[in-house]
Protein backbone atom coordinates (compact mmCIF):
# COMPACT_ATOMS: atom_id res chain seq x y z
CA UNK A 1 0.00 0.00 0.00
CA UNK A 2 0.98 3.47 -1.15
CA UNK A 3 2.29 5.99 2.22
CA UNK A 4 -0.46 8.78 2.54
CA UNK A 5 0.56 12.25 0.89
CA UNK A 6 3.17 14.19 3.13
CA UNK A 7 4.13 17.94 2.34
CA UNK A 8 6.85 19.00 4.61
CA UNK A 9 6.57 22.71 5.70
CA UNK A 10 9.47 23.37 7.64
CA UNK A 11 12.73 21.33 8.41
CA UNK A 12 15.08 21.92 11.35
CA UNK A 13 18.49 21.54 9.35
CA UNK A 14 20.74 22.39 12.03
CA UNK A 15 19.07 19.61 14.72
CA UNK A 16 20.63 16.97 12.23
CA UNK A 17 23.91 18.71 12.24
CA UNK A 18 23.78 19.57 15.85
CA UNK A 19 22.11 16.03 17.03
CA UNK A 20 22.70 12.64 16.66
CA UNK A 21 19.45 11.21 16.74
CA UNK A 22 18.39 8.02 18.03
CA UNK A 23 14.82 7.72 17.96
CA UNK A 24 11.94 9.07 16.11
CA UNK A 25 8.19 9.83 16.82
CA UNK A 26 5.80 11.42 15.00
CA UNK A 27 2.98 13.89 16.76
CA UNK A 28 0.17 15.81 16.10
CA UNK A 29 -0.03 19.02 16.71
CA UNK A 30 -3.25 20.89 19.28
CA UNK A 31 -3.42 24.42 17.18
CA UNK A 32 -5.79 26.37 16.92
CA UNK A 33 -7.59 27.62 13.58
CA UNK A 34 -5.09 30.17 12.30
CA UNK A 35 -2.71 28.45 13.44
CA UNK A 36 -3.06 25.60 10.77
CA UNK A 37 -4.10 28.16 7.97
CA UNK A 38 -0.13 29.89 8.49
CA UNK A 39 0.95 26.58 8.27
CA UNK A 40 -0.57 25.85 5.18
CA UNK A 41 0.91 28.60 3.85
CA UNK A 42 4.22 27.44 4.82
CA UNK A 43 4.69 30.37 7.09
CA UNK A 44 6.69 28.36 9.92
CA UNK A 45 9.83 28.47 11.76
CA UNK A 46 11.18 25.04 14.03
CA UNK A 47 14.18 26.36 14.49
CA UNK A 48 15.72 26.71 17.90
CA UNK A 49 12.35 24.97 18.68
CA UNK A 50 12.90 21.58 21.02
CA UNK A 51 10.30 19.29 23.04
CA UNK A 52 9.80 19.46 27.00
CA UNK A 53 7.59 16.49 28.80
CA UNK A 54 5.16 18.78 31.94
CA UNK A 55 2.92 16.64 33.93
CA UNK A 56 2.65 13.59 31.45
CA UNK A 57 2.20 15.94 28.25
CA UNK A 58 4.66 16.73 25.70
CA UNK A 59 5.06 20.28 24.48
CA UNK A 60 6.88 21.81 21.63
CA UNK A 61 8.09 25.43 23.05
CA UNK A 62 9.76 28.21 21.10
CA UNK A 63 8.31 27.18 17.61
CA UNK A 64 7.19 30.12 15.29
CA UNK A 65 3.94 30.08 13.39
CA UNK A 66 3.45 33.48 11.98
CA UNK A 67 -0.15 35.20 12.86
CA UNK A 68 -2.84 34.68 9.83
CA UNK A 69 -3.66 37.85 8.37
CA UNK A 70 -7.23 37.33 8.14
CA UNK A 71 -7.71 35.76 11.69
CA UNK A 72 -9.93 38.78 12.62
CA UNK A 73 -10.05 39.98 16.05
CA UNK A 74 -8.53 37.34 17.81
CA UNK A 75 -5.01 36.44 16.39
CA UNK A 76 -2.95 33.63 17.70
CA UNK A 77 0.49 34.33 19.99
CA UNK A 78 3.47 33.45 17.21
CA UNK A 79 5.39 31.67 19.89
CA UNK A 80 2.91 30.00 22.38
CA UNK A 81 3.81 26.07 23.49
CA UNK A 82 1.71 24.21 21.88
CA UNK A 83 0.86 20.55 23.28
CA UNK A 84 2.43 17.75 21.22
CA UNK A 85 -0.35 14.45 20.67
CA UNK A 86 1.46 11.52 21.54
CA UNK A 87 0.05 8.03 22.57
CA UNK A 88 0.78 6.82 26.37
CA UNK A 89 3.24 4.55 25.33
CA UNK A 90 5.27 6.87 23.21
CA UNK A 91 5.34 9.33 26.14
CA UNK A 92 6.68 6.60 28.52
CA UNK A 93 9.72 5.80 26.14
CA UNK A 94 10.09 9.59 25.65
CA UNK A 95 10.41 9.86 29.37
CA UNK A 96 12.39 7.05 29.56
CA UNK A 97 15.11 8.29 27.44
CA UNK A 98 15.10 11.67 28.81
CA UNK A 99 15.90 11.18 32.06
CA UNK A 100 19.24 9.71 30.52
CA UNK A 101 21.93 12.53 31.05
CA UNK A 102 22.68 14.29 27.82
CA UNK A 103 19.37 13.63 26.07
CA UNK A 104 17.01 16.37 24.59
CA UNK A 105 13.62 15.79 22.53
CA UNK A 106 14.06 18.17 19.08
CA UNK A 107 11.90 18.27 16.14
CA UNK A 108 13.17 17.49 12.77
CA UNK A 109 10.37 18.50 10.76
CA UNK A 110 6.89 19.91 10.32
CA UNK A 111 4.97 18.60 7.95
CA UNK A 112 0.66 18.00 6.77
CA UNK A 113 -0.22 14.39 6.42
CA UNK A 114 -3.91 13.95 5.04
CA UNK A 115 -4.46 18.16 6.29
CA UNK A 116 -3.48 17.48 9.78
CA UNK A 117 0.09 18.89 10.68
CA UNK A 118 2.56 16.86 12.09
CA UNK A 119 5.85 17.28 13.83
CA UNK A 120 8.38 14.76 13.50
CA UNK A 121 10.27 14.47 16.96
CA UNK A 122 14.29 13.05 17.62
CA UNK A 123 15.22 12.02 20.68
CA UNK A 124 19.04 13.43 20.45
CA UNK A 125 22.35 13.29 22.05
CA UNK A 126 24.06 16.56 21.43
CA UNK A 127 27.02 16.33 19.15
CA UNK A 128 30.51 18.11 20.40
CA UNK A 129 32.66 20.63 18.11
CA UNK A 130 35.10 18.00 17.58
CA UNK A 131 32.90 14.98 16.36
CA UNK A 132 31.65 17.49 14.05
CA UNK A 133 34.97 17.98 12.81
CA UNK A 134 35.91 14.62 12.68
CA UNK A 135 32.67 14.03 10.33
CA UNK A 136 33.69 16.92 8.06
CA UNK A 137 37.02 15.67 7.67
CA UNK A 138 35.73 12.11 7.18
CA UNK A 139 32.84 13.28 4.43
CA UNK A 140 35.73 14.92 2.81
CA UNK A 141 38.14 12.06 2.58
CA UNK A 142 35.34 10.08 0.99
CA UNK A 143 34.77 12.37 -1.47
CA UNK A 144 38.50 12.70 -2.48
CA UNK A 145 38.93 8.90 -2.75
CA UNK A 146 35.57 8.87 -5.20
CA UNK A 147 37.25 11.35 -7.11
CA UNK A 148 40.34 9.31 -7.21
CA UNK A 149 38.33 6.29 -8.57
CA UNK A 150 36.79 8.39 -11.15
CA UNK A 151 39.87 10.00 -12.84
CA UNK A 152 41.31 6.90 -12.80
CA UNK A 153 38.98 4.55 -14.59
C-alpha cells in the first residue's frame, strides 16, 4: 500500500547537524484555527524549537507560526507552546530516554499528512565541536577517494 501524501513545511536543518538522533516519533499538533491556515501557507519556523515532557504531556516550546492575516479579532500568539499528541506509550519511552543525562527531545520536521500537521520528533544526544569535525574531515576524505576512482577509470 501506497504511504499517505506528506508535504513537509518546515525542516530543522541544524538539529541533524547539531544532534545525533536516536529515535523518532511522529505527533500531532493541538493548534488552533489560524494556526493551521499559516501553516498551510508554509509560514513556519522550528528552528531553535525543542520538546519538553510537563505533567505527562509533551510540548513543543519556542516554535514560530506566523499570525494569519485574516484571523480577525482574535489572532494567535506566534510563539505559544503548543501541546504535542502523543500516545501513552510513546510518552513513557520519551520519558524514559530523557531522564538519561545528555538527552534532549528536538523536532526534525513539520509537515501536513492527510491536512493534519505533524511534527516529527528526535530524541538526540548533542554532538561536540570536535565529532563534528571529525565528520567533516571524514565526508571529505570520501569524497576525495571517489574522485580518485573516477579520474582513474
Amino acid at each position: 500500500m501506497a504511504s499517505p501524501p506528506q508535504a513537509v513545511v518546515a525542516r530543522n536543518r541544524r538539529a541533524r547537524r547539531d544532534y545525533e538522533i536516536l529515535d523518532r516519533y511522529e505527533a500531532g499538533l493541538a493548534l488552533t484555527g489560524s494556526e493551521i491556515k499559516s501553516i498551510r501557507l508554509g509560514k513556519v519556523d522550528i528552528q531553535g524549537a525543542y520538546g519538553r515532557l510537563r505533567d505527562g504531556e509533551a510540548w513543543l516550546l519556542d516554535a514560530y507560526i506566523a499570525p494569519y492575516l485574516n484571523a480577525g479579532y482574535t489572532p494567535h500568539e506566534a510563539r505559544r507552546d503548543r501541546k504535542l499528541l502523543l500516545h501513552r506509550q510513546e510518552l513513557r519511552r520519551i520519558r524514559a530516554a530523557l531522564d538519561e543525562r545528555g538527552l534532549t527531545l528536538v523536532p526534525l520536521d513539520l509537515h501536513l499528512r492527510n491536512g493534519r500537521a505533524k511534527v516529527e520528533l528526535g530524541v538526540a544526544r548533542g554532538i561536540k565541536r570536535y565529532d563534528k569535525r571529525r565528520k567533516l574531515r571524514e565526508r571529505e576524505e570520501g569524497r576525495q577517494v571517489a574522485r580518485a576512482l573516477r579520474h582513474s577509470a
